[in-house]
N, C-alpha and C. Protein backbone atom coordinates (compact mmCIF):
# COMPACT_ATOMS: atom_id res chain seq x y z
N UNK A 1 -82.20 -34.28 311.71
CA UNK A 1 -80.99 -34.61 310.97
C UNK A 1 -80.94 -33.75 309.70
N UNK A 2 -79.79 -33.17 309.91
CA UNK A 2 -79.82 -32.31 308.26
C UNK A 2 -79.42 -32.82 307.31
N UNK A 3 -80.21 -32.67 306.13
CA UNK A 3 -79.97 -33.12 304.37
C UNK A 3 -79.42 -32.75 303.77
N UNK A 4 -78.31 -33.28 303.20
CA UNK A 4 -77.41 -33.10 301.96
C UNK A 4 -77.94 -32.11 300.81
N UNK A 5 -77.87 -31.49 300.26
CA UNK A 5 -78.32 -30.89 298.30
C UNK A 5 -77.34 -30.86 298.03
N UNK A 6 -77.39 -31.06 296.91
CA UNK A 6 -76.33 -31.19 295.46
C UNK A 6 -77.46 -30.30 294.83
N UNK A 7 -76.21 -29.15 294.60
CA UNK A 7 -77.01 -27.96 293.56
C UNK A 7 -75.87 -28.37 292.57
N UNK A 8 -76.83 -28.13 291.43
CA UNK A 8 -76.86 -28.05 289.69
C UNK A 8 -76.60 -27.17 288.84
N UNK A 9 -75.71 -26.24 288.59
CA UNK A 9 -76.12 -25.38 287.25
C UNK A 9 -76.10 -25.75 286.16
N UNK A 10 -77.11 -26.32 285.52
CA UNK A 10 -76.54 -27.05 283.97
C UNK A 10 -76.38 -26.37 283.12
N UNK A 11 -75.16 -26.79 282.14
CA UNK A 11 -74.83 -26.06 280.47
C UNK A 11 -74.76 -27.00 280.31
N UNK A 12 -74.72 -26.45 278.87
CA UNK A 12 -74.07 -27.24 277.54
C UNK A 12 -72.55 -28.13 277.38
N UNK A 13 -71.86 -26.69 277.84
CA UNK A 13 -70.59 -26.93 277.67
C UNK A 13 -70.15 -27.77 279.21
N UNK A 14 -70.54 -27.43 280.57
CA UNK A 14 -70.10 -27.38 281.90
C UNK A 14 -71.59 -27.33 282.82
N UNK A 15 -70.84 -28.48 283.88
CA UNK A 15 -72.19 -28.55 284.92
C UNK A 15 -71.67 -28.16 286.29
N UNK A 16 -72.24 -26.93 286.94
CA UNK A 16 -71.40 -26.51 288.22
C UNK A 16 -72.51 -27.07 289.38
N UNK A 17 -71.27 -28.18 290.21
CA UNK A 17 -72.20 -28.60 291.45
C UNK A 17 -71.74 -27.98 292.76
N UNK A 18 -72.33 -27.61 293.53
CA UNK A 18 -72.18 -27.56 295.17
C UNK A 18 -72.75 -28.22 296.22
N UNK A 19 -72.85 -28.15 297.23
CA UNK A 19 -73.17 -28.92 298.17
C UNK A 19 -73.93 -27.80 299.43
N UNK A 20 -74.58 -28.30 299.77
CA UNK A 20 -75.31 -27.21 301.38
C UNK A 20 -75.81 -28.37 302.56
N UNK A 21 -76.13 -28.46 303.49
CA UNK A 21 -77.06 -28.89 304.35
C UNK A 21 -78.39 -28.10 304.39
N UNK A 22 -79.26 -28.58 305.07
CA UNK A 22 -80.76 -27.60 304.81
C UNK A 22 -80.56 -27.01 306.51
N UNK A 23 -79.10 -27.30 306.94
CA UNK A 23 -79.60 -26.36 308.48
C UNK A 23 -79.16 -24.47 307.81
N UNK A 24 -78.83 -24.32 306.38
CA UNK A 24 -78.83 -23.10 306.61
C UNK A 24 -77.60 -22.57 306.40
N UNK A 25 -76.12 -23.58 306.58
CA UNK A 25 -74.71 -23.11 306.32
C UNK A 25 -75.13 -22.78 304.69
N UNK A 26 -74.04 -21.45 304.45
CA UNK A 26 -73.77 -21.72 303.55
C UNK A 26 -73.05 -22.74 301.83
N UNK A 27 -73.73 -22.59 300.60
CA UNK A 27 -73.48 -23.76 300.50
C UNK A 27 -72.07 -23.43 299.70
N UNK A 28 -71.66 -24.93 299.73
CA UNK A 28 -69.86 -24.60 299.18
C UNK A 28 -69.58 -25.47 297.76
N UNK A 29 -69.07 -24.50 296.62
CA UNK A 29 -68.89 -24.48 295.54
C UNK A 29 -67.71 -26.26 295.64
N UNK A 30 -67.79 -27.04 294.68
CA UNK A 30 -67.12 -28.37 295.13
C UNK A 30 -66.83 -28.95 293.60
N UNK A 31 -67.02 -28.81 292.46
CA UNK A 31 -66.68 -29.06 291.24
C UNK A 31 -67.54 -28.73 290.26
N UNK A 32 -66.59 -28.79 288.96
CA UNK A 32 -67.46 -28.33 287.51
C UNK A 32 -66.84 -29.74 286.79
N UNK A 33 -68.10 -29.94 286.27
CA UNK A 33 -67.99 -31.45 285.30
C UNK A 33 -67.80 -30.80 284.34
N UNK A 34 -66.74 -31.24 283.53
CA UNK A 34 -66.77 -31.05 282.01
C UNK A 34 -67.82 -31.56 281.33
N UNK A 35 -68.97 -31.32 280.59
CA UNK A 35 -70.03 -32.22 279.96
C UNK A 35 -69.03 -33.42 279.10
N UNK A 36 -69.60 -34.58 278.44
CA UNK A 36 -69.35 -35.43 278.04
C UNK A 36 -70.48 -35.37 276.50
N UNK A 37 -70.10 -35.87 276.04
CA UNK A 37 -70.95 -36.40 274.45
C UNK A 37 -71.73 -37.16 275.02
N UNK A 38 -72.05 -38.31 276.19
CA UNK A 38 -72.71 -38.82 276.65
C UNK A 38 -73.56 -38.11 278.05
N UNK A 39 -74.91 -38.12 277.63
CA UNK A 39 -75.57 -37.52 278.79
C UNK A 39 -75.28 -38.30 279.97
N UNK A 40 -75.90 -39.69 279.61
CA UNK A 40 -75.61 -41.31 280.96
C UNK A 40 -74.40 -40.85 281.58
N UNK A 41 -73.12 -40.31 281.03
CA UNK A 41 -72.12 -39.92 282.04
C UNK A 41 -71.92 -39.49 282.65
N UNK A 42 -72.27 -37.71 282.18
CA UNK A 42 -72.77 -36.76 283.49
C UNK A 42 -73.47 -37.03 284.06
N UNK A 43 -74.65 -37.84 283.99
CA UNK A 43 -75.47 -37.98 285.27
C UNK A 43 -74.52 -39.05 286.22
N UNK A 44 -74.07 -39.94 285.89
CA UNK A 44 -73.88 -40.90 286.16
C UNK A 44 -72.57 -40.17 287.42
N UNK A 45 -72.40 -39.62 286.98
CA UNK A 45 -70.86 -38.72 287.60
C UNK A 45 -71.64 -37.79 288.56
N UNK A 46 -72.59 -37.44 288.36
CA UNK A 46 -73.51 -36.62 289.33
C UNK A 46 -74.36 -37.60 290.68
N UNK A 47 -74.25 -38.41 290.20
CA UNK A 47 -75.12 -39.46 291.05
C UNK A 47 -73.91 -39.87 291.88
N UNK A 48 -72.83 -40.15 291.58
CA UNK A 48 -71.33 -40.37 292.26
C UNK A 48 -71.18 -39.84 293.07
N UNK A 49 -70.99 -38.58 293.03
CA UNK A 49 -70.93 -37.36 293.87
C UNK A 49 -72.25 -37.07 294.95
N UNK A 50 -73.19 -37.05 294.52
CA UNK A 50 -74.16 -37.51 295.58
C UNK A 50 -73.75 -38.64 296.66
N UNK A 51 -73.82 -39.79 296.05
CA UNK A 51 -73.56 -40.77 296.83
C UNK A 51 -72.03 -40.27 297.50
N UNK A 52 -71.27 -39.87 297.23
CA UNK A 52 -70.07 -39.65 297.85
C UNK A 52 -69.91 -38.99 299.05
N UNK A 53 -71.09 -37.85 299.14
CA UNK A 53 -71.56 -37.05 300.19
C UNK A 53 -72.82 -37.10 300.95
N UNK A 54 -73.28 -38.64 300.62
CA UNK A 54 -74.49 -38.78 300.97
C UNK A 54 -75.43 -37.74 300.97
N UNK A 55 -75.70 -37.03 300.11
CA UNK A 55 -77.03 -35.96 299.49
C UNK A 55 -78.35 -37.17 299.96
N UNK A 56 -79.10 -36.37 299.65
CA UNK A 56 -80.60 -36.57 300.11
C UNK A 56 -81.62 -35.70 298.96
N UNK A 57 -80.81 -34.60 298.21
CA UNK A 57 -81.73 -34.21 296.93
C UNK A 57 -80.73 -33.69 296.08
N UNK A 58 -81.02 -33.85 295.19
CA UNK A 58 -80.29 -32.58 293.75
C UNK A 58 -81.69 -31.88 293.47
N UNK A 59 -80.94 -30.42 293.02
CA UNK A 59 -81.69 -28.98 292.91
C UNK A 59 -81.04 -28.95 291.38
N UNK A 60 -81.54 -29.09 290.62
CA UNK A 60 -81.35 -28.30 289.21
C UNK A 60 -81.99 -26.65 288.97
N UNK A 61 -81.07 -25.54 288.78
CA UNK A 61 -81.72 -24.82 287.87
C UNK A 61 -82.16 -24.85 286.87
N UNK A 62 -83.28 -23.97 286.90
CA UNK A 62 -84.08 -24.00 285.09
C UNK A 62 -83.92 -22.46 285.37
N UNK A 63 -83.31 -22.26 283.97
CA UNK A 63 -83.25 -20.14 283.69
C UNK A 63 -83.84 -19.59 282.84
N UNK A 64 -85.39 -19.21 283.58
CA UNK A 64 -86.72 -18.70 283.08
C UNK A 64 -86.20 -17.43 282.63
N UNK A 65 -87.02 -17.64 281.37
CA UNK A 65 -86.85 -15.82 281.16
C UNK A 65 -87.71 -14.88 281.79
N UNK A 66 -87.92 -13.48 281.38
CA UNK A 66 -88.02 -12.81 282.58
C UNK A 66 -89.61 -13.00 281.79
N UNK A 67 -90.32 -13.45 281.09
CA UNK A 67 -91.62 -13.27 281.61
C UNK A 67 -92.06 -15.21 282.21
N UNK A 68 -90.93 -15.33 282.97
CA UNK A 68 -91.30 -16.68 283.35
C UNK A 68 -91.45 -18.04 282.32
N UNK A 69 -91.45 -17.97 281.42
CA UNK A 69 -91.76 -18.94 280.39
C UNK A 69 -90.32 -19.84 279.75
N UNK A 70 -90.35 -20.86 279.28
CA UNK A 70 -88.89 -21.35 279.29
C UNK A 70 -88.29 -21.17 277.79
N UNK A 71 -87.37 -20.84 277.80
CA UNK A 71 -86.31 -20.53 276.51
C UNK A 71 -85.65 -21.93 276.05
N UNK A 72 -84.91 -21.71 275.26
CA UNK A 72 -84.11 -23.12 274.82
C UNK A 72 -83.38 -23.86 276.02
N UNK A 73 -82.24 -22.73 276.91
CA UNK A 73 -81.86 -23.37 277.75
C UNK A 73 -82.45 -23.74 278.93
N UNK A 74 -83.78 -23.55 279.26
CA UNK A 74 -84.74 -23.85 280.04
C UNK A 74 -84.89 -25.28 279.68
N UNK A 75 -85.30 -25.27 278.58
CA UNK A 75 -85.59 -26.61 277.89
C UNK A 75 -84.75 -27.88 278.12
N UNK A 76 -83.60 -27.25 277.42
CA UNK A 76 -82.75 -28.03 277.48
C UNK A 76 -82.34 -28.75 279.24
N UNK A 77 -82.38 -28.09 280.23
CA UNK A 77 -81.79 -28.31 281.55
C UNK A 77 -82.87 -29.15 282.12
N UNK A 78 -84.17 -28.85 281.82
CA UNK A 78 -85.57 -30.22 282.08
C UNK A 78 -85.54 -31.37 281.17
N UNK A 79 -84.91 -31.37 280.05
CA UNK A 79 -84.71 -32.49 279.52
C UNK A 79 -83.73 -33.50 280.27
N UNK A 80 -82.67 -32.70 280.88
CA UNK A 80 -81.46 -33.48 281.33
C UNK A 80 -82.15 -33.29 283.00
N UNK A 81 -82.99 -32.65 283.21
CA UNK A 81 -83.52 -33.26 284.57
C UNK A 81 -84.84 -34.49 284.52
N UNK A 82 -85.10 -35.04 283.66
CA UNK A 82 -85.88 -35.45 283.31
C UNK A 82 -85.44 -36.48 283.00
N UNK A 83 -84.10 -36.79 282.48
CA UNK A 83 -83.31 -38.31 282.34
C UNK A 83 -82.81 -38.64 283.87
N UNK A 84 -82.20 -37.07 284.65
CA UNK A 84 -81.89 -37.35 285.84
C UNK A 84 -82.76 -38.10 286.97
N UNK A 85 -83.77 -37.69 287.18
CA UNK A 85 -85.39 -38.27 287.76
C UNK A 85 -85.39 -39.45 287.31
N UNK A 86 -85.20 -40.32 286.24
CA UNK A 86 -85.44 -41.66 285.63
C UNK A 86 -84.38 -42.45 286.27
N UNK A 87 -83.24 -41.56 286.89
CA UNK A 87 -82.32 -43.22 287.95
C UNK A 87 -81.81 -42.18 288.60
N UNK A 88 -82.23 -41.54 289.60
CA UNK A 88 -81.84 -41.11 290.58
C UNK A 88 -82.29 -41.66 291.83
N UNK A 89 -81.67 -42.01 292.41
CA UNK A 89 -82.20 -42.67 294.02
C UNK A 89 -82.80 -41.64 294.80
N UNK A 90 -82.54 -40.52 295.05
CA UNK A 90 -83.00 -39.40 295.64
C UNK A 90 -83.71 -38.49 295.10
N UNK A 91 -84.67 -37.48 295.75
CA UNK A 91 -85.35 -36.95 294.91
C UNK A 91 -84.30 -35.85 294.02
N UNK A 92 -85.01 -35.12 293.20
CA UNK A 92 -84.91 -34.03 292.42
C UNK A 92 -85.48 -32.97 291.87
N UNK A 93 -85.16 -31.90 292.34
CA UNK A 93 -86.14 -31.10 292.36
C UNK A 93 -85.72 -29.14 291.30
N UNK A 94 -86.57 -28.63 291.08
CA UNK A 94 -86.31 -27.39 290.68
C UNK A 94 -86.65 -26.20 290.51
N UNK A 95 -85.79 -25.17 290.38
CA UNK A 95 -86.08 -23.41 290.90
C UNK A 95 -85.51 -22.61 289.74
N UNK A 96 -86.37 -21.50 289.47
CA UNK A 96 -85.78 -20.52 289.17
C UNK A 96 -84.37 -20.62 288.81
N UNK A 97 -83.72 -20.00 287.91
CA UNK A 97 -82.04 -19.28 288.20
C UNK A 97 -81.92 -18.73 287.67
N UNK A 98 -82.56 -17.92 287.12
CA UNK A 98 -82.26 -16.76 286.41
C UNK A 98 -81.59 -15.70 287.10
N UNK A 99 -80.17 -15.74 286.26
CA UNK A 99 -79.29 -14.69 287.30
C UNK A 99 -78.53 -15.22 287.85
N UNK A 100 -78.20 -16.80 288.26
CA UNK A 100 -77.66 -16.89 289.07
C UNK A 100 -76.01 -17.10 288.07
N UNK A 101 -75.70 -17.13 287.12
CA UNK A 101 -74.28 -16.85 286.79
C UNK A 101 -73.99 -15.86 287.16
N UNK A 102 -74.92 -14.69 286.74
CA UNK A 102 -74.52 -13.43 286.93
C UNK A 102 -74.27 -12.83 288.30
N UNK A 103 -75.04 -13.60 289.37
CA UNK A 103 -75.09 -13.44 290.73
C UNK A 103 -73.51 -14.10 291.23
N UNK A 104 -73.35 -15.17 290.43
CA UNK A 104 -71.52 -15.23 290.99
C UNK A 104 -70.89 -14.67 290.34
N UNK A 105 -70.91 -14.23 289.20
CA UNK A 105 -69.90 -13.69 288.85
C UNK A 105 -69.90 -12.45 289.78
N UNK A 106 -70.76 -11.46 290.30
CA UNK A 106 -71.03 -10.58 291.08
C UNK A 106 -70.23 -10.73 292.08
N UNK A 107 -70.44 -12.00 292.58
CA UNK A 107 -69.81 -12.27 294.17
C UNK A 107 -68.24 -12.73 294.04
N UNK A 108 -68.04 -13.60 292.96
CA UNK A 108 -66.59 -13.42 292.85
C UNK A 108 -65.30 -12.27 292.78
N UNK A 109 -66.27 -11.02 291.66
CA UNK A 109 -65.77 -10.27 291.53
C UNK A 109 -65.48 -9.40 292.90
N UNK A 110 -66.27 -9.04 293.67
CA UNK A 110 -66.37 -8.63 294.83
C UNK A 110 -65.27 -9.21 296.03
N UNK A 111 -65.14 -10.11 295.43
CA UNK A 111 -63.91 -10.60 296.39
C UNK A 111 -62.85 -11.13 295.91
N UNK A 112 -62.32 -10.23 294.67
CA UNK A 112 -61.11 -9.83 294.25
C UNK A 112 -60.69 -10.77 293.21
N UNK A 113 -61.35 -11.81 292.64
CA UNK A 113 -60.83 -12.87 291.75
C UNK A 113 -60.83 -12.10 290.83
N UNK A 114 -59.70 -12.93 290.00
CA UNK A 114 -59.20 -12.38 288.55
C UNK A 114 -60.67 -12.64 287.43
N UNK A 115 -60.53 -12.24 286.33
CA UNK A 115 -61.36 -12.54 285.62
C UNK A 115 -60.85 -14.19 285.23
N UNK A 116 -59.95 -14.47 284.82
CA UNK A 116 -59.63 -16.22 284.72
C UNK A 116 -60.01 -17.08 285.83
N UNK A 117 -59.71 -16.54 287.32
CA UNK A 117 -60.27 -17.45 288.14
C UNK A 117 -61.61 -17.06 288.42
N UNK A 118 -62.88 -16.49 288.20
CA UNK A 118 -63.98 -16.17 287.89
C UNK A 118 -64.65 -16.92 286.92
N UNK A 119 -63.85 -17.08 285.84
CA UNK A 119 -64.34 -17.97 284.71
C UNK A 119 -64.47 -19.47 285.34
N UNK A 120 -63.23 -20.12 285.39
CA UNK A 120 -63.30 -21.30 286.24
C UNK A 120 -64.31 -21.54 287.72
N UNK A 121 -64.20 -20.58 288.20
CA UNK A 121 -65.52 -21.15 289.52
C UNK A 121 -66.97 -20.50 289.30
N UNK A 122 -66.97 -20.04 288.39
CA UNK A 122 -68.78 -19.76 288.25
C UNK A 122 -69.48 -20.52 288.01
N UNK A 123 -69.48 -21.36 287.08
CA UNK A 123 -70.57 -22.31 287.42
C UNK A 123 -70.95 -23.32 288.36
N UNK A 124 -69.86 -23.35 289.57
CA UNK A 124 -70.21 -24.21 290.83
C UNK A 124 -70.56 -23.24 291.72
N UNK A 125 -70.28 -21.73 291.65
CA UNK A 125 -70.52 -20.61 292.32
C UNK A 125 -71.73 -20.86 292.22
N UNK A 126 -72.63 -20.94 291.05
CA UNK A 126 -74.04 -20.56 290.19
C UNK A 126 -74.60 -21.44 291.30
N UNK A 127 -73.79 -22.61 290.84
CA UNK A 127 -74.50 -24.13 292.18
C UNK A 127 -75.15 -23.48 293.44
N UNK A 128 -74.00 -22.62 293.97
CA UNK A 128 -74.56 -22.03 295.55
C UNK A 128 -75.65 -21.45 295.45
N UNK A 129 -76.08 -20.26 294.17
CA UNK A 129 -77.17 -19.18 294.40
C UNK A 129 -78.45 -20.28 293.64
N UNK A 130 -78.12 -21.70 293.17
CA UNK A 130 -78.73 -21.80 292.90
C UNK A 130 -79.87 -22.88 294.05
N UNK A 131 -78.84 -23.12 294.75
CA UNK A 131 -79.27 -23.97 296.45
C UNK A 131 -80.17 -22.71 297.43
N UNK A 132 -79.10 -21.51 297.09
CA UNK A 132 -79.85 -20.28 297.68
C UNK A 132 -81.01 -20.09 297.26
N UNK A 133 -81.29 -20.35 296.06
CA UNK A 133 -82.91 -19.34 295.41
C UNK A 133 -83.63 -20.95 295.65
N UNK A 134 -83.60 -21.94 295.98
CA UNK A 134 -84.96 -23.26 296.37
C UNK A 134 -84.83 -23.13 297.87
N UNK A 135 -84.11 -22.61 298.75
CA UNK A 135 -83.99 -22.77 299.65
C UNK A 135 -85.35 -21.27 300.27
N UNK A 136 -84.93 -20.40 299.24
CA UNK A 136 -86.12 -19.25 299.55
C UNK A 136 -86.93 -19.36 299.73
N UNK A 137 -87.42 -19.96 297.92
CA UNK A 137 -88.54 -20.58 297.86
C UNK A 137 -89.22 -21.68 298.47
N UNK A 138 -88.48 -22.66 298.79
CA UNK A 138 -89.11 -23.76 299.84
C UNK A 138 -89.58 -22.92 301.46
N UNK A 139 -88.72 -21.66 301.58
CA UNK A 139 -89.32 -21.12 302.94
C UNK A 139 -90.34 -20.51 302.42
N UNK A 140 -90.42 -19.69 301.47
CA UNK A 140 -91.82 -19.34 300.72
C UNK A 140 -93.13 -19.95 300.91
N UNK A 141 -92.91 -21.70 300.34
CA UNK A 141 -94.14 -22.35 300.27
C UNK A 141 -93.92 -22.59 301.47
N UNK A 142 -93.49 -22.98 302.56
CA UNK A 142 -93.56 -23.71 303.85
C UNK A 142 -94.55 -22.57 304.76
N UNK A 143 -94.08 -20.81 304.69
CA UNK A 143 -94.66 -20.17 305.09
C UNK A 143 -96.19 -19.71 304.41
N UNK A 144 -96.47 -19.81 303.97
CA UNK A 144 -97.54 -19.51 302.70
C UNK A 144 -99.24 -21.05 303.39
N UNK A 145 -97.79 -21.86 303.60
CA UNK A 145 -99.09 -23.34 304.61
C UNK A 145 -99.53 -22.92 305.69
């Protein structure tokens, strides 16, 4: 039976989610939360959406810098995965993303979006490469056993 993910890109300002199965479809960009002054909300609105699509995990990015080590917004995105883990029914888990805005904006551009509609779907874009880069890596460690 294939599993739901709810991919994550977290900001400050905006949280871009998508959705995949683990058989391998690609995954599909599905909303950007406006953040809230309240963290409990966005999650709470994230956990919604899970349940709405019956998920089975959320994937948060963390965006290592390039000698691997975590920066502020590293920080910041394990803090808010770290409240997420404390009432999430499903697991939660996390990868790499470094790059992955830049990896949609790449792919948007490539297929002709304006720079305004680029702005608006990148961070649920980010969601996809960011389902893409745990999905690597989970074939990584699976092959590596």
């Amino acid at each position: 039976m294939d599993e739901i993910i709810v991919g994550i890109d977290f900001g400050t300002k905006r949280i871009g989610v998508a959705l995949s199965t683990t058989n391998l479809l690609p995954a599909s960009p599905i909303t950007t939360i406006h953040r809230s002054k309240r963290q409990g909300h966005d999650i709470s609105e994230l956990i919604r959406i899970a349940g709405n699509h019956r998920a089975t995990a959320f994937v948060i990015g963390l965006p290592l810098l390039k000698d691997g080590s975590t920066g502020k917004m590293a920080n910041l995105a394990g803090e808010f995965t770290r409240a997420l883990i404390k009432v999430s029914p499903i697991p939660v888990y996390t990868v790499d993303e470094s790059f992955s805005s830049a990896f949609a904006d790449e792919d948007l551009f490539s297929r002709g979006f304006s720079s305004e509609r680029v702005t608006k779907l990148r961070d649920a874009t980010a969601a996809c490469h960011i389902i893409d880069a745990w999905r690597k890596a989970t074939e990584s460690q699976n092959s590596a056993e």
